[in-house]
C-alpha atoms as a PDB file:
ATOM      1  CA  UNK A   1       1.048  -8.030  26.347  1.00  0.00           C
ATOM      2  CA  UNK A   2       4.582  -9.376  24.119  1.00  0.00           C
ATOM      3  CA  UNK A   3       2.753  -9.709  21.150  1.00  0.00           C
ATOM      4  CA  UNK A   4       1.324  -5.958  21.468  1.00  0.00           C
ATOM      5  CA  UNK A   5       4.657  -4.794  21.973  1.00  0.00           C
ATOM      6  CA  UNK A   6       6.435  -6.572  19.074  1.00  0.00           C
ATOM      7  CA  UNK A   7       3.575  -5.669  16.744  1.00  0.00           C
ATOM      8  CA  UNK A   8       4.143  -1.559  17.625  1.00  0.00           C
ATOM      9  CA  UNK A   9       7.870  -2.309  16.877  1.00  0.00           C
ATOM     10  CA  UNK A  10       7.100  -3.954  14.035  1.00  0.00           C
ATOM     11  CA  UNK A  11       5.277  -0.957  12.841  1.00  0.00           C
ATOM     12  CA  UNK A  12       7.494   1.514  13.663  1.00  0.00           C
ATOM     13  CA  UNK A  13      10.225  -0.423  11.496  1.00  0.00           C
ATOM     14  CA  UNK A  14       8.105  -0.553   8.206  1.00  0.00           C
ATOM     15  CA  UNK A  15       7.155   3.078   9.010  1.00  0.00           C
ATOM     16  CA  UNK A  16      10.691   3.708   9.522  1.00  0.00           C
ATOM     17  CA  UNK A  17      11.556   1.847   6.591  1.00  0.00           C
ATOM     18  CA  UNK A  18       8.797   3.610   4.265  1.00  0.00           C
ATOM     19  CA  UNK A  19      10.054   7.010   5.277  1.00  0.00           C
ATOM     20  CA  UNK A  20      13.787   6.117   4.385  1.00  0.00           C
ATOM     21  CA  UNK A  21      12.682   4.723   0.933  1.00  0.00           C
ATOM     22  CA  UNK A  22      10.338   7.942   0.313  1.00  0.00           C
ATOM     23  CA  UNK A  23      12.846   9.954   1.371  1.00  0.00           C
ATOM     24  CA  UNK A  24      15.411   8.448  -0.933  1.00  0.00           C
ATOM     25  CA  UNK A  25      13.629   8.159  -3.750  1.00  0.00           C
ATOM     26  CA  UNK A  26      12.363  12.031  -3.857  1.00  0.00           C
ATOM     27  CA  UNK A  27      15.319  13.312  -3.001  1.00  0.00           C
ATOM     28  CA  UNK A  28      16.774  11.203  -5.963  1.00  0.00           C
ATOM     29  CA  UNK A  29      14.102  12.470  -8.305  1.00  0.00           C
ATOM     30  CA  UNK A  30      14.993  15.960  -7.173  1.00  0.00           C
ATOM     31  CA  UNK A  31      18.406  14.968  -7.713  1.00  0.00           C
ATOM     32  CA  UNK A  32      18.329  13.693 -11.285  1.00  0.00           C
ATOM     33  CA  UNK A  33      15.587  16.445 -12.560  1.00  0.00           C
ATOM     34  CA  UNK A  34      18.168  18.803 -11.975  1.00  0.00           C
ATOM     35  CA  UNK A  35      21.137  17.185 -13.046  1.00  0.00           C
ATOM     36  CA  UNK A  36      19.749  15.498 -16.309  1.00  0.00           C
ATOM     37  CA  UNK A  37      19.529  17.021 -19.922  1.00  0.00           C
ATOM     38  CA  UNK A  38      15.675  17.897 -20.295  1.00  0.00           C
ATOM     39  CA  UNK A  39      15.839  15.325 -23.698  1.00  0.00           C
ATOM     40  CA  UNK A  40      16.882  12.171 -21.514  1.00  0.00           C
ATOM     41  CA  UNK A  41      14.946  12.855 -18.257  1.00  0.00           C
ATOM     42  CA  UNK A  42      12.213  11.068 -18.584  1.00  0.00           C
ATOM     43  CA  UNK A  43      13.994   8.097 -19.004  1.00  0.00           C
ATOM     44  CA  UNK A  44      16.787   8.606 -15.612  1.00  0.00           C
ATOM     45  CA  UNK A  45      13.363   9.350 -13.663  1.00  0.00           C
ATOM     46  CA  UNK A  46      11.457   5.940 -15.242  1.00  0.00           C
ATOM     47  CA  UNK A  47      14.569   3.831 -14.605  1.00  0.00           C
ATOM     48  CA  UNK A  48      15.406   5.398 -11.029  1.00  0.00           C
ATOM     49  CA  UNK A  49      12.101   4.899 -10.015  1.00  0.00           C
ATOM     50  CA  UNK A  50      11.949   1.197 -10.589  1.00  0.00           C
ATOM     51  CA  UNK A  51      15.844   0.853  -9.416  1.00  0.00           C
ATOM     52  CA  UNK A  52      14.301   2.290  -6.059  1.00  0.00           C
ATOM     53  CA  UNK A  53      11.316  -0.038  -6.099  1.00  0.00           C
ATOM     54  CA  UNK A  54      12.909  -3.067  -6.837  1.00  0.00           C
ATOM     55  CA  UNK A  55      15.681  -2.062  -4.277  1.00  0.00           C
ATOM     56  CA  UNK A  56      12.847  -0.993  -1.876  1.00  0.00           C
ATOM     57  CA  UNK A  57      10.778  -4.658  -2.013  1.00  0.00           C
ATOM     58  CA  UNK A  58      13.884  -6.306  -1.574  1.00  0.00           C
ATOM     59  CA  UNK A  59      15.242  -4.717   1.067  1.00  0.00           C
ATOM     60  CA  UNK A  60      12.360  -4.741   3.348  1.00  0.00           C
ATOM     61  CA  UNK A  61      11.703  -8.164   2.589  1.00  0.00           C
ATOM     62  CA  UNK A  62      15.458  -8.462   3.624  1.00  0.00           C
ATOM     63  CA  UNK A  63      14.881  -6.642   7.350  1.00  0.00           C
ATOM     64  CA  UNK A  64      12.128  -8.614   7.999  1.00  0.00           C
ATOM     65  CA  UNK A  65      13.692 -11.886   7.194  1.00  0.00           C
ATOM     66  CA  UNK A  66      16.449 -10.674   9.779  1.00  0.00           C
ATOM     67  CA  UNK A  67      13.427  -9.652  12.269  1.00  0.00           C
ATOM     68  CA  UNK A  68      12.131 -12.706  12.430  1.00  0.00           C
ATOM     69  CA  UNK A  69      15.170 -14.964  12.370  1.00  0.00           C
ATOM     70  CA  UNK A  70      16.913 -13.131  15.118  1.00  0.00           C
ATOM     71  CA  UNK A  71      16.189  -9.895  17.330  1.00  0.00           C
ATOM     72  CA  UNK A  72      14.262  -6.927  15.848  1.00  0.00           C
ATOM     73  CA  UNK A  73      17.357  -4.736  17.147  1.00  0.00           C
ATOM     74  CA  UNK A  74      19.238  -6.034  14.173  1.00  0.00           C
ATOM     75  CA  UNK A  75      16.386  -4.726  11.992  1.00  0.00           C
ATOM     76  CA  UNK A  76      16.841  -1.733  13.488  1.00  0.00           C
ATOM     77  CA  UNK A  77      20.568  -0.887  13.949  1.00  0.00           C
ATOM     78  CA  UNK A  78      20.291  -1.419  10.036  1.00  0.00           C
ATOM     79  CA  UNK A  79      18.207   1.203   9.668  1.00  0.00           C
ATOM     80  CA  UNK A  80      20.118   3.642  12.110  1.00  0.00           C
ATOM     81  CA  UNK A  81      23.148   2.905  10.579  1.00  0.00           C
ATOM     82  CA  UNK A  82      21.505   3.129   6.471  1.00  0.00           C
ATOM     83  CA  UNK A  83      19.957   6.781   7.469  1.00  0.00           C
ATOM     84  CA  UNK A  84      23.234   8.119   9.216  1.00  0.00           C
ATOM     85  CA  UNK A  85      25.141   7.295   5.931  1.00  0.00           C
ATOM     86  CA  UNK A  86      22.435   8.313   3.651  1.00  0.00           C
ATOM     87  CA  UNK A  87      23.109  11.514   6.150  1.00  0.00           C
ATOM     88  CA  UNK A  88      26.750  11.704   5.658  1.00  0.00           C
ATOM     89  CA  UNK A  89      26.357  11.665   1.524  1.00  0.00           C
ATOM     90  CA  UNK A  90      23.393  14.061   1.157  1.00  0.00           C
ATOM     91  CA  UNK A  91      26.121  16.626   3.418  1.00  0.00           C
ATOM     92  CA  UNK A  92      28.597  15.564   0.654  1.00  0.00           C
ATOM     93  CA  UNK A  93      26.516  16.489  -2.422  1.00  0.00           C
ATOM     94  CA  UNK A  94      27.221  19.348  -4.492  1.00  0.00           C
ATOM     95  CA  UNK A  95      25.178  22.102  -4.591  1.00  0.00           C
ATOM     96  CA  UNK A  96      22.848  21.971  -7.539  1.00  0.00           C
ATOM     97  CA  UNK A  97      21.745  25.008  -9.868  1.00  0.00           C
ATOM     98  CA  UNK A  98      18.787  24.338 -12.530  1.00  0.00           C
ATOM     99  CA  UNK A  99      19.622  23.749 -16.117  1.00  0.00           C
END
């Protein structure tokens, strides 16, 4: 039936959206252990990691605002489009070496 359908979409957004923000926020973790002085890391790790949550609720609440107010396509050309530049600036990234 529709509804089936639309809830199987539904759930491959969120899952969609869940990987992108895991994805994120370990690669940011990875990103800042290395980069941060050991004296100051717990704190860039503390404050990224609510950054990324706050960022994460919002922006899934966000996508499924636009879900439900227009066409899930929307929903997910966001998503395409947020993983392909997330893409482009992990390429960019300098290679890191441990402090």
């Amino acid at each position: 039936s529709d509804v089936y359908k639309r809830q199987v979409v539904y759930a491959f957004v969120f899952f969609c959206l869940e990987l992108a923000v895991q994805g994120m926020t370990q690669a940011s973790k990875t990103y800042l252990a290395i980069k941060s002085p050991a004296a100051e890391r717990p704190f860039f790790i503390g404050a990224n990691n609510a950054l990324l949550g706050i960022f994460g609720i919002l922006f899934s609440g966000f996508l499924g605002v636009l879900a439900h107010s227009s066409h899930i396509v929307y929903s997910l050309a966001a998503l395409v489009t947020l993983a392909l530049v997330a893409a482009c600036s992990a390429i960019s990234l300098e290679a890191l070496k441990p402090n």
